[in-house]
C-alpha atoms as a PDB file:
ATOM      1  CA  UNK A   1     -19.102 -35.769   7.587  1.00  0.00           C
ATOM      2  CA  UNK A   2     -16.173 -33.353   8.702  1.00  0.00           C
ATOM      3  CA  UNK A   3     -17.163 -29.729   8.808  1.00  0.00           C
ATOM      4  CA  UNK A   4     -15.578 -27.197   6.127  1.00  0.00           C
ATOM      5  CA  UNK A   5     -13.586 -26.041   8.515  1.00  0.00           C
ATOM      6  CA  UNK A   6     -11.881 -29.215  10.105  1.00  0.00           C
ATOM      7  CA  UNK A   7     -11.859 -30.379   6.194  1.00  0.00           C
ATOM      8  CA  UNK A   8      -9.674 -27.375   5.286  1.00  0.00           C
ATOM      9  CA  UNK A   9      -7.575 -27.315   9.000  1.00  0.00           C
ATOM     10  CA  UNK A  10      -6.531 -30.529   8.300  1.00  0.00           C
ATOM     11  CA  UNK A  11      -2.920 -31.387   7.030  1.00  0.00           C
ATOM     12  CA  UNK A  12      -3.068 -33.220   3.858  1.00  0.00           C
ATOM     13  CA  UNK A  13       0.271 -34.436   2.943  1.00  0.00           C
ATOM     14  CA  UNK A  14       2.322 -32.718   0.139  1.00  0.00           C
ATOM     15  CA  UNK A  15       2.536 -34.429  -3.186  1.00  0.00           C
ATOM     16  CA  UNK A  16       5.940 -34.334  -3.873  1.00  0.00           C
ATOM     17  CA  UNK A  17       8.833 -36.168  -1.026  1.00  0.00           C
ATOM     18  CA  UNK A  18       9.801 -32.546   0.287  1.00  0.00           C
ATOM     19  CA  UNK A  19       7.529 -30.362   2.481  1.00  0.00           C
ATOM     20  CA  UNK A  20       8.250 -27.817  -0.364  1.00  0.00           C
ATOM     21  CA  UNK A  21       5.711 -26.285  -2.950  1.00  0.00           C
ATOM     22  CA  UNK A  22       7.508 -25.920  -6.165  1.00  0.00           C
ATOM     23  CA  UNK A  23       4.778 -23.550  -8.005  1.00  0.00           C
ATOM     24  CA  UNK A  24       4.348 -23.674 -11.645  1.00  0.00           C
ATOM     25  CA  UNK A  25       5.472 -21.865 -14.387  1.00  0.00           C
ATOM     26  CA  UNK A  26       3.620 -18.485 -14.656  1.00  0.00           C
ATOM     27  CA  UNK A  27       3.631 -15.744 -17.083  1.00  0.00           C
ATOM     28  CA  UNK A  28       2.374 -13.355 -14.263  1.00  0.00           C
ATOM     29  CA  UNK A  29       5.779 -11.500 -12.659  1.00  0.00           C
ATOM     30  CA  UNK A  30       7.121 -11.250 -16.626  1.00  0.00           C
ATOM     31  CA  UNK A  31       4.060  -9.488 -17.767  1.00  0.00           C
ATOM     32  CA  UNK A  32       3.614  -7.602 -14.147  1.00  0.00           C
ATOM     33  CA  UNK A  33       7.114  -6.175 -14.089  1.00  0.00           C
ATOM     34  CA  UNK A  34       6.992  -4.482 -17.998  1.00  0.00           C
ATOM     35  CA  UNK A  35       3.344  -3.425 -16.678  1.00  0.00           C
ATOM     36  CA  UNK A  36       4.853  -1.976 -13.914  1.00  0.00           C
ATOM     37  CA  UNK A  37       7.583  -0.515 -15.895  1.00  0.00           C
ATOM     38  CA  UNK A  38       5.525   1.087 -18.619  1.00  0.00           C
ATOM     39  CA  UNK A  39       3.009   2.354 -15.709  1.00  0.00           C
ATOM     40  CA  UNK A  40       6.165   4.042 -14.214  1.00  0.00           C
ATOM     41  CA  UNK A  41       6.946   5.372 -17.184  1.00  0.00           C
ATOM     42  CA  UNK A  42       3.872   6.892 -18.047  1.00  0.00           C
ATOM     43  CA  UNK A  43       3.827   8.882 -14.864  1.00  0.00           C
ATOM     44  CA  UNK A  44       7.120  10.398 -15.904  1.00  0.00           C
ATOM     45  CA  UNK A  45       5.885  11.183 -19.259  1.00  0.00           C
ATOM     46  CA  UNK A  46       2.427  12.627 -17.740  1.00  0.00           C
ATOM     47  CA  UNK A  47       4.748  14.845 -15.436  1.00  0.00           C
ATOM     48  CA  UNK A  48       6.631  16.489 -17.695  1.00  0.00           C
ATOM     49  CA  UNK A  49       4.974  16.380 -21.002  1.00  0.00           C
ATOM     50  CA  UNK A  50       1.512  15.871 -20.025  1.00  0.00           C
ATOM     51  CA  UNK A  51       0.927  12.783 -22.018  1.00  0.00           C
ATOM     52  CA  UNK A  52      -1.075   9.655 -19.861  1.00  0.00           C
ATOM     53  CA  UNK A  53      -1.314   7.255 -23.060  1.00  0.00           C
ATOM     54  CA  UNK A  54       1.685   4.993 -21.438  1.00  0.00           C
ATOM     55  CA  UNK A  55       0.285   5.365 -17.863  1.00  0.00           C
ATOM     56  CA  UNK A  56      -2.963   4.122 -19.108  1.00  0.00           C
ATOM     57  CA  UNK A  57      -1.744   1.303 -20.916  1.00  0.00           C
ATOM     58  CA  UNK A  58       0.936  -0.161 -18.342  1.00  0.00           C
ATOM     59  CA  UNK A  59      -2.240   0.612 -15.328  1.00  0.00           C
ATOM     60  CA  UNK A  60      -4.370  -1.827 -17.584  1.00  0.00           C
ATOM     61  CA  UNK A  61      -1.708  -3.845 -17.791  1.00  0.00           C
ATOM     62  CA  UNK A  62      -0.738  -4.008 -13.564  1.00  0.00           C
ATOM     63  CA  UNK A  63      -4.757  -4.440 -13.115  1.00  0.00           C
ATOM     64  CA  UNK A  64      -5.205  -7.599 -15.456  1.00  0.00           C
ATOM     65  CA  UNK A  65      -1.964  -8.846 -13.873  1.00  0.00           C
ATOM     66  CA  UNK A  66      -3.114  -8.391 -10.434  1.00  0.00           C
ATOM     67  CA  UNK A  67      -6.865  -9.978 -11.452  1.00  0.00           C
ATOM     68  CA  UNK A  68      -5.165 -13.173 -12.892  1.00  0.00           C
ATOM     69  CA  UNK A  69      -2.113 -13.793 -10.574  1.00  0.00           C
ATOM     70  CA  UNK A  70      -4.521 -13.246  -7.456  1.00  0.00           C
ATOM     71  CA  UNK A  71      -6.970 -15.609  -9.016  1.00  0.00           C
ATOM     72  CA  UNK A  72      -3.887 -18.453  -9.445  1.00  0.00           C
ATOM     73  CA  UNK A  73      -2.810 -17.595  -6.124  1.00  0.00           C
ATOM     74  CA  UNK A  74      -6.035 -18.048  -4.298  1.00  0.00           C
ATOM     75  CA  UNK A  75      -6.716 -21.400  -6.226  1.00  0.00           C
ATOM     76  CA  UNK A  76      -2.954 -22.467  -5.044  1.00  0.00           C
ATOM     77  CA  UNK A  77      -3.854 -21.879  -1.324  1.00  0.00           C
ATOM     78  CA  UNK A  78      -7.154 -23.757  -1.606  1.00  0.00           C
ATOM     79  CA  UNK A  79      -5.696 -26.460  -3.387  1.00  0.00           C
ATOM     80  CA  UNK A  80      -5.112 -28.928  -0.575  1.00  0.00           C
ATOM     81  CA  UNK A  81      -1.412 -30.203   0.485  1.00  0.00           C
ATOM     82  CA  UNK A  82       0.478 -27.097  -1.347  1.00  0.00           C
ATOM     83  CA  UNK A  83       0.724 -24.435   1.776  1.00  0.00           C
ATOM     84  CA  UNK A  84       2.680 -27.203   4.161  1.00  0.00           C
ATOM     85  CA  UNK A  85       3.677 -25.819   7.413  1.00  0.00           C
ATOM     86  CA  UNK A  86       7.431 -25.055   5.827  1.00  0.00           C
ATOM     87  CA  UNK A  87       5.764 -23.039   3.327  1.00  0.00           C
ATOM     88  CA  UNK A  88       3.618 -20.967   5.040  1.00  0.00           C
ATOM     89  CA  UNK A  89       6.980 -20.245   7.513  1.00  0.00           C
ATOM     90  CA  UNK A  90       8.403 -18.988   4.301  1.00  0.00           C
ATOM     91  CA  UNK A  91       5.110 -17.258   2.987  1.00  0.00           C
ATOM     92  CA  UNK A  92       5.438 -14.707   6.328  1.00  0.00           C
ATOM     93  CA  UNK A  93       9.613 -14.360   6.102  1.00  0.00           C
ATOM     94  CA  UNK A  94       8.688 -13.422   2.309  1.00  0.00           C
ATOM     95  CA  UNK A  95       5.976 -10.475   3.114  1.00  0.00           C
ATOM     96  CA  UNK A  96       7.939  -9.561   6.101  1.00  0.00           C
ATOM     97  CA  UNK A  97      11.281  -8.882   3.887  1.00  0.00           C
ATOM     98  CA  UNK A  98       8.744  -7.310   1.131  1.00  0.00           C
ATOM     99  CA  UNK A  99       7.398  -4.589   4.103  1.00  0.00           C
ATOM    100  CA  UNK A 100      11.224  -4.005   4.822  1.00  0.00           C
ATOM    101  CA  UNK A 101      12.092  -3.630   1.397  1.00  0.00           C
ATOM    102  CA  UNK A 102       9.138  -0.746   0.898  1.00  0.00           C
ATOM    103  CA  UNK A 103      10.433   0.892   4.416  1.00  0.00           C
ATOM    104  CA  UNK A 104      13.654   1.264   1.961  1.00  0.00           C
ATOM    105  CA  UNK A 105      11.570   2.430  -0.706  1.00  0.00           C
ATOM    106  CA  UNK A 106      10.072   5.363   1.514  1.00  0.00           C
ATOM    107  CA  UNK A 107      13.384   6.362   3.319  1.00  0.00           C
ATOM    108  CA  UNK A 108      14.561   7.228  -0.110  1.00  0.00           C
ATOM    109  CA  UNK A 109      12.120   9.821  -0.341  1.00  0.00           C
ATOM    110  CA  UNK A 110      12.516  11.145   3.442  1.00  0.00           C
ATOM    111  CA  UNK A 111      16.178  11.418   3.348  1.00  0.00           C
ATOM    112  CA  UNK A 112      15.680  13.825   0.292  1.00  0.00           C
ATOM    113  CA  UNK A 113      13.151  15.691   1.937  1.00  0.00           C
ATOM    114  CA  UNK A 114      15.044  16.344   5.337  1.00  0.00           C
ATOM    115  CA  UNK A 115      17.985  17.162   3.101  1.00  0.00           C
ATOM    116  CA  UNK A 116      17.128  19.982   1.688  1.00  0.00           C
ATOM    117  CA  UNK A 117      14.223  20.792   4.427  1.00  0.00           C
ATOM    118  CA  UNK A 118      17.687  21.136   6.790  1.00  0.00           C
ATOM    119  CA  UNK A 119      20.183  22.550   4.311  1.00  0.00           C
ATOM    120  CA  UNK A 120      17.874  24.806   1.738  1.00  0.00           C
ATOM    121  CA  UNK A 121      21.106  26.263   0.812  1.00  0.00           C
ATOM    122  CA  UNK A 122      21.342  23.560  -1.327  1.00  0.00           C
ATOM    123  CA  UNK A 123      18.310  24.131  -3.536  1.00  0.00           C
ATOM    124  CA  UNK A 124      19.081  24.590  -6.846  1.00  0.00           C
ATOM    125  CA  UNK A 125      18.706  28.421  -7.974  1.00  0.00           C
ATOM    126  CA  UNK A 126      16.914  29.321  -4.643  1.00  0.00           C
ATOM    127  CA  UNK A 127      17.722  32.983  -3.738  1.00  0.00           C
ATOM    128  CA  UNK A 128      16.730  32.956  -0.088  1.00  0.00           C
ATOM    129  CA  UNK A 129      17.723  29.896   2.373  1.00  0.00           C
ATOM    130  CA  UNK A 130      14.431  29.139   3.110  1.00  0.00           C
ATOM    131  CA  UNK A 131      12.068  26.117   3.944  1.00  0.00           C
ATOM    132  CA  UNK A 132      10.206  25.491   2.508  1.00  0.00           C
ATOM    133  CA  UNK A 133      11.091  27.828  -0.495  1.00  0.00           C
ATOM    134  CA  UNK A 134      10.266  31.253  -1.052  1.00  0.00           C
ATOM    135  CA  UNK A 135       6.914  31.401  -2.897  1.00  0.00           C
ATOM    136  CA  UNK A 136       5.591  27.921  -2.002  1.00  0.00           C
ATOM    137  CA  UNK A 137       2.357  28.184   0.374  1.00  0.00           C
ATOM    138  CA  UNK A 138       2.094  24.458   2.057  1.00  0.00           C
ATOM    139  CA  UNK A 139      -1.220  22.540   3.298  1.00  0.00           C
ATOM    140  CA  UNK A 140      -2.751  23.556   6.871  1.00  0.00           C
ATOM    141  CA  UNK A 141      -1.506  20.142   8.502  1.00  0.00           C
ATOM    142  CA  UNK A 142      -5.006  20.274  10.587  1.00  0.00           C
ATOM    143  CA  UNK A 143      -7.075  20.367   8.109  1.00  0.00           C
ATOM    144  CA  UNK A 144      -7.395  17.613   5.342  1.00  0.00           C
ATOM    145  CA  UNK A 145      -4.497  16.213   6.318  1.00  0.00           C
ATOM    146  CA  UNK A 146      -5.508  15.551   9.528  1.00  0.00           C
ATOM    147  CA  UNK A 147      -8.831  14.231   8.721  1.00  0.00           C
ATOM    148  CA  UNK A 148      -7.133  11.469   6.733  1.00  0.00           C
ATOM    149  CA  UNK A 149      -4.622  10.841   9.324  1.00  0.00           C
ATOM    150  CA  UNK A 150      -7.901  10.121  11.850  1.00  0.00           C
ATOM    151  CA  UNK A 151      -9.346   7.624   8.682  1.00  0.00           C
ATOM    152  CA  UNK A 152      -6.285   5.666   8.397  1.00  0.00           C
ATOM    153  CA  UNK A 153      -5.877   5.298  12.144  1.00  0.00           C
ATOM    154  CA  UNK A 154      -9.308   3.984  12.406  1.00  0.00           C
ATOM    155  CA  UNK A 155      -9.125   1.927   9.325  1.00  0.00           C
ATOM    156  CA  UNK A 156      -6.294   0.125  11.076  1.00  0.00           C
ATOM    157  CA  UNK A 157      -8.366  -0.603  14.184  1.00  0.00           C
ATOM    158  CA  UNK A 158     -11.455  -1.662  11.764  1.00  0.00           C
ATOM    159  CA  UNK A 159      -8.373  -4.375  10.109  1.00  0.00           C
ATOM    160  CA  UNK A 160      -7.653  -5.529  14.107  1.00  0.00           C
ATOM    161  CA  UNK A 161     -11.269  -5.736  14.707  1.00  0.00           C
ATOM    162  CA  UNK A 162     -11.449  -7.664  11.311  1.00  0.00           C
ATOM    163  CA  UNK A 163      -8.060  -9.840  12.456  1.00  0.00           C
ATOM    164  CA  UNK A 164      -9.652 -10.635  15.980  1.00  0.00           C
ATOM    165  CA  UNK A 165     -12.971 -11.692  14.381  1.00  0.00           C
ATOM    166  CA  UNK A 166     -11.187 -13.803  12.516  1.00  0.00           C
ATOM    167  CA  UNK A 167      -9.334 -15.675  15.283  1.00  0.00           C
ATOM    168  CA  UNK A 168     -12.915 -16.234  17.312  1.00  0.00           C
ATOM    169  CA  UNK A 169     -14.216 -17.370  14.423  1.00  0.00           C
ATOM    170  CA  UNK A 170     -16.823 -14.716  14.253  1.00  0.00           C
ATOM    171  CA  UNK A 171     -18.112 -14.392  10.213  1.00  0.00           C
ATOM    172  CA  UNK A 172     -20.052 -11.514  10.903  1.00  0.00           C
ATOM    173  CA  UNK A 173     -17.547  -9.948  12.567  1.00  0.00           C
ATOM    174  CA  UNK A 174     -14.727 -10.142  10.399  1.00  0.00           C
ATOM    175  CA  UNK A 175     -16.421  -9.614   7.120  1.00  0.00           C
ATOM    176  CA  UNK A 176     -18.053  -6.131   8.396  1.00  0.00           C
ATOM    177  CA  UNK A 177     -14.455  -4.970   9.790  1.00  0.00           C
ATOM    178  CA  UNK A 178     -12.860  -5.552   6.242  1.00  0.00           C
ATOM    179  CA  UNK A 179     -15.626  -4.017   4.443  1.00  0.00           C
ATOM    180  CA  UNK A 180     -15.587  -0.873   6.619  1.00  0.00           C
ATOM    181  CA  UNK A 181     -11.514  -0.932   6.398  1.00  0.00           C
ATOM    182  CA  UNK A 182     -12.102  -1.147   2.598  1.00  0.00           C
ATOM    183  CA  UNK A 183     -14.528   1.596   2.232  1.00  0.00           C
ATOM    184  CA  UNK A 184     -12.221   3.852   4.665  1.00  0.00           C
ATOM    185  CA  UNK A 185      -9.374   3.301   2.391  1.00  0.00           C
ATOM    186  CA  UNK A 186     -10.956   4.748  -0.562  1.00  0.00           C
ATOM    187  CA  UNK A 187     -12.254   7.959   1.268  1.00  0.00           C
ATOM    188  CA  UNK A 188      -9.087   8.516   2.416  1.00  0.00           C
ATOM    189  CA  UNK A 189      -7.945   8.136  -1.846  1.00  0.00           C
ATOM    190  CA  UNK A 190     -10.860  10.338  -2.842  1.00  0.00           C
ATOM    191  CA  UNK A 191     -10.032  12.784   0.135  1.00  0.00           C
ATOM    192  CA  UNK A 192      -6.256  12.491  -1.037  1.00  0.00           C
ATOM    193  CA  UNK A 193      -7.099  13.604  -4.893  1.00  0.00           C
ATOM    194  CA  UNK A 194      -9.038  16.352  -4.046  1.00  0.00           C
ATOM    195  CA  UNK A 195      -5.989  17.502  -2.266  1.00  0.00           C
ATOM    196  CA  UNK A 196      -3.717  17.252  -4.516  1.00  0.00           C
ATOM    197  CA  UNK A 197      -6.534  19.200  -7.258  1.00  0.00           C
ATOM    198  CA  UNK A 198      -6.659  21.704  -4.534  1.00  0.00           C
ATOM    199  CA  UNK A 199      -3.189  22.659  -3.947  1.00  0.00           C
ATOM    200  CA  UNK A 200      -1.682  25.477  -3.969  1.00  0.00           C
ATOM    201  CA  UNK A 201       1.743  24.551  -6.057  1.00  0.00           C
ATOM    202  CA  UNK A 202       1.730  22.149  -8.799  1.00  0.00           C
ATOM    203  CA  UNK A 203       4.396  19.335 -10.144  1.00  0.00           C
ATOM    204  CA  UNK A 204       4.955  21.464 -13.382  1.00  0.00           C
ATOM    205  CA  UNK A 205       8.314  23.474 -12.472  1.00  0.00           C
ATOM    206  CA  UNK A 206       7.526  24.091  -9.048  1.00  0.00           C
ATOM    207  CA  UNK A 207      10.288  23.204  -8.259  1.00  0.00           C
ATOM    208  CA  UNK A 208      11.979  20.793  -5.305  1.00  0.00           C
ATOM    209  CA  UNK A 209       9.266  20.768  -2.393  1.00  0.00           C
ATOM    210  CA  UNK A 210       6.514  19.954  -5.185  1.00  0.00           C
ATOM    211  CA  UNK A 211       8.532  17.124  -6.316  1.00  0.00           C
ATOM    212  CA  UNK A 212       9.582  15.583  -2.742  1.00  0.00           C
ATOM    213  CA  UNK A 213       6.062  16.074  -1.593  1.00  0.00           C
ATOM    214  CA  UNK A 214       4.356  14.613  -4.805  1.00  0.00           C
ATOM    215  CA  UNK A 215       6.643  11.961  -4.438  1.00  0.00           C
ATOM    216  CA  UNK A 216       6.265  10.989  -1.180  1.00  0.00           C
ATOM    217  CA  UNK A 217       2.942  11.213  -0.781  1.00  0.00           C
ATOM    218  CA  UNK A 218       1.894   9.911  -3.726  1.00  0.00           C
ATOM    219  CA  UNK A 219       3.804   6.521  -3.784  1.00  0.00           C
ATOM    220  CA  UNK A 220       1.910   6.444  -0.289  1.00  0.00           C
ATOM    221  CA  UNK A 221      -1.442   6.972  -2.110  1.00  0.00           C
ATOM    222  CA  UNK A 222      -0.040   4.670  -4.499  1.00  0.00           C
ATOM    223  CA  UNK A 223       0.446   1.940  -1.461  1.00  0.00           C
ATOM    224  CA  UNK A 224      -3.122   2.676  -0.170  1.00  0.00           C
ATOM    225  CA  UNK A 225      -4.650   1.640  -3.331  1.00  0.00           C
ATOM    226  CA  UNK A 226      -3.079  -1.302  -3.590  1.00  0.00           C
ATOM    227  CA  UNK A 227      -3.612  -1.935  -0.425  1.00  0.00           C
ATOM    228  CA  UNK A 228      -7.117  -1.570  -0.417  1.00  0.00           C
ATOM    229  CA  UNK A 229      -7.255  -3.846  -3.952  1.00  0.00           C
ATOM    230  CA  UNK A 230      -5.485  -6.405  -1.702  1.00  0.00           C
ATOM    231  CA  UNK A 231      -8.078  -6.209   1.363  1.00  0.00           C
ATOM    232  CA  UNK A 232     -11.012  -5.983  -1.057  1.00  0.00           C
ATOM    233  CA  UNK A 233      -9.782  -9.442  -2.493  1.00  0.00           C
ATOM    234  CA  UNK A 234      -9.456 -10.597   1.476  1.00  0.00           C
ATOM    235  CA  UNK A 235     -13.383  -9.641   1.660  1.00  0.00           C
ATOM    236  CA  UNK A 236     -14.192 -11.581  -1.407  1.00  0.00           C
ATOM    237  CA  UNK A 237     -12.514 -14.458   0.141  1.00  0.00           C
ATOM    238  CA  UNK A 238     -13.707 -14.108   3.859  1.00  0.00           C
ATOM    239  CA  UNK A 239     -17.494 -13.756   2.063  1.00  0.00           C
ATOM    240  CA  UNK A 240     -16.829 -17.057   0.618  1.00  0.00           C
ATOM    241  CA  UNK A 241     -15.457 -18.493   3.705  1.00  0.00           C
ATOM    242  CA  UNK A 242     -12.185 -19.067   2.534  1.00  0.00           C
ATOM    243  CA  UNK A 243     -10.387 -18.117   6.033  1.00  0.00           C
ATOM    244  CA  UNK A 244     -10.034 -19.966   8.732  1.00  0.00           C
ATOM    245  CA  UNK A 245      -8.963 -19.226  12.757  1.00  0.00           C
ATOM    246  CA  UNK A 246      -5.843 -21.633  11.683  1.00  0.00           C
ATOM    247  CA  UNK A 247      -5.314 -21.108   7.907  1.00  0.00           C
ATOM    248  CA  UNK A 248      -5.667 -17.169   6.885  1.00  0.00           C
ATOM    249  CA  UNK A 249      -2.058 -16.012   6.076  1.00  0.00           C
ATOM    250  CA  UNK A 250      -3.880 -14.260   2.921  1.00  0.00           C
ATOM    251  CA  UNK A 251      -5.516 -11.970   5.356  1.00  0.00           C
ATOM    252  CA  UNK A 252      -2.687 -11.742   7.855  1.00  0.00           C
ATOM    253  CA  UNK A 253      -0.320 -10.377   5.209  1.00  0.00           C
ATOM    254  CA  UNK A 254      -3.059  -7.742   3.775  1.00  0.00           C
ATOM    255  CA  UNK A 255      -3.076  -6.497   7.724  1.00  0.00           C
ATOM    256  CA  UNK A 256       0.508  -6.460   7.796  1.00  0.00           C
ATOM    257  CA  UNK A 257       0.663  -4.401   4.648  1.00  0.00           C
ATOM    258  CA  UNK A 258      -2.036  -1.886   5.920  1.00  0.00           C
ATOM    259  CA  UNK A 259      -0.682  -1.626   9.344  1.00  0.00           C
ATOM    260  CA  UNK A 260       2.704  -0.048   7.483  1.00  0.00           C
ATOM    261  CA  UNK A 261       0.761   2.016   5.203  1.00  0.00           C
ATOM    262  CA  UNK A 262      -0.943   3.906   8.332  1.00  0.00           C
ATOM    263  CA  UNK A 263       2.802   4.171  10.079  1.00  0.00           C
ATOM    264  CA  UNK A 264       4.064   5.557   6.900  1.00  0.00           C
ATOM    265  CA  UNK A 265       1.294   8.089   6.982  1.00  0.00           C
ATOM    266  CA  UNK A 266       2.053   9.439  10.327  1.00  0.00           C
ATOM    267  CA  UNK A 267       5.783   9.980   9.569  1.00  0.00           C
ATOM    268  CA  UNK A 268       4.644  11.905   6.226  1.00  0.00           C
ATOM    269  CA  UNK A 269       2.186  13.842   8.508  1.00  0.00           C
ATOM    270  CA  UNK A 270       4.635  14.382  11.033  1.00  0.00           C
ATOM    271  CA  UNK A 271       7.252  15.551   9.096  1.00  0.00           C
ATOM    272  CA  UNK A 272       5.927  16.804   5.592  1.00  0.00           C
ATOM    273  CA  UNK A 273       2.586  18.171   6.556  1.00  0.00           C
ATOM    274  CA  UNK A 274       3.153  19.609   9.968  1.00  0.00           C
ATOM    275  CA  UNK A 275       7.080  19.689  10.466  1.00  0.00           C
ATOM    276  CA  UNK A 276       8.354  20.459   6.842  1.00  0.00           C
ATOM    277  CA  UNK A 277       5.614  23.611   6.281  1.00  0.00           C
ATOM    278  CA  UNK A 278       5.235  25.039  10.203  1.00  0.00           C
ATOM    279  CA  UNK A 279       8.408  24.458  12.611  1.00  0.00           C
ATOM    280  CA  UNK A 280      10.961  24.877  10.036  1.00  0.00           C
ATOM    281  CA  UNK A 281       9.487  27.956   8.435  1.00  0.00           C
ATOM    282  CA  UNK A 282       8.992  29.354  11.656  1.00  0.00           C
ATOM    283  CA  UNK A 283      13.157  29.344  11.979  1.00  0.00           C
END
């Protein structure tokens, strides 16, 4: 009898006449995207009114959607004859235009930073030309945010230790790199809230560094929570010996994801935490 792993290696032919997986109807991105939307929302409404009823709600609702669509997805890719060589060519065009789209996402929020980090004259109501702006006391860049800068550059070694593993075929090996990748993403959450409950401004009227730096770094704590749900689910899987040194795209696309979070990190190090509150205020 085959082994499990030459049994799921092996091509079975697609059951259609195309090399094409034509997926079925799913409630998931409709549900997901007003989720989304009223998660959004609720953040806005939390900001500036203090209210976290809709952020509540629309978080439940991104979880379940998450939970379910995952759980279709995963039974997709083990289903065999679906993931044809054509598709998973597509699967890795479709995560890499996803990472570029985010890169967009994130240049949105640098672009206002450096512009008014290099022209304060054009903060609003500011009486001095300052950066950052008179009254605002920013984060010792060596401190906390260093530490986290050192977690997420050795959570994305753990993830290459966990990718290599993979590729020898080494269980052990891959399943202890994701779990210590995993646990390094949430201490570098938990390390990020107690920032944020320790600083010394606040979102409420401080005005425009607040709100580029909550943004910015948020949405990145945003992106290492999901990206921790996602390699979480890749432990799950690789427990249950669901990857394989041919067949792990799953996995390869949570390591692609991670891998961006951590170079997003050092460019909000570089120039939020270290640049943005020391060189400039030094001029």
């Amino acid at each position: 009898m085959a082994s499990t792993i030459e049994i799921a290696e092996a091509e079975v032919p697609p059951p259609h006449k195309h090399p094409y997986h034509l997926v079925d109807p799913s409630p998931w991105p409709l549900v997901g995207a007003f989720s989304a939307g009223a998660m959004l929302f609720g953040i806005v409404l939390f900001a500036h009114y203090g209210t976290h009823w809709m952020f509540i709600l629309g978080l439940i609702g991104v979880l379940a959607t998450m939970a379910l669509w995952w759980r279709d997805v995963v039974k997709e890719a083990r289903t065999p004859g679906l993931h044809t060589p054509v598709v998973r060519i597509g699967l890795r065009y479709g995560m890499m235009l996803f990472i570029a789209s985010e890169v967009m996402f994130f240049v949105a929020f640098f672009w206002a930073f450096f512009h008014f980090a290099l022209y304060p004259e054009h903060v609003s109501g500011a009486t001095a030309h300052v950066w950052p702006p008179a009254g605002i006391h920013t984060f010792d860049p060596f401190g906390l945010p260093f530490l986290n800068t050192m977690i997420l550059l050795l959570s994305g070694c753990t993830v290459t230790w966990a990718h290599h593993a993979l590729l020898e075929n080494d269980r052990k090996g891959l399943i202890q790199g994701l779990a210590i990748t995993v646990v390094l993403g949430l201490l570098f959450t938990t390390l990020q809230a107690y920032e944020y409950a320790e600083a010394p401004f606040s979102f409420h009227g401080g005005g425009i560094y607040p709100s580029t730096f909550f943004l910015a770094t948020g949405f990145h704590g945003f992106h290492v929570i999901i990206g921790t749900l996602f390699l979480a689910v890749c432990l799950f899987r690789a427990i249950k010996g669901h990857f394989t040194p041919a067949r792990h795209f799953g996995f390869e696309a949570a390591a692609w994801y991670w891998h961006f979070v951590d170079v997003v990190w050092l460019f909000l190090f570089t120039a939020i935490y270290w640049w943005g509150a020391g060189e400039i205020a030094a001029h």
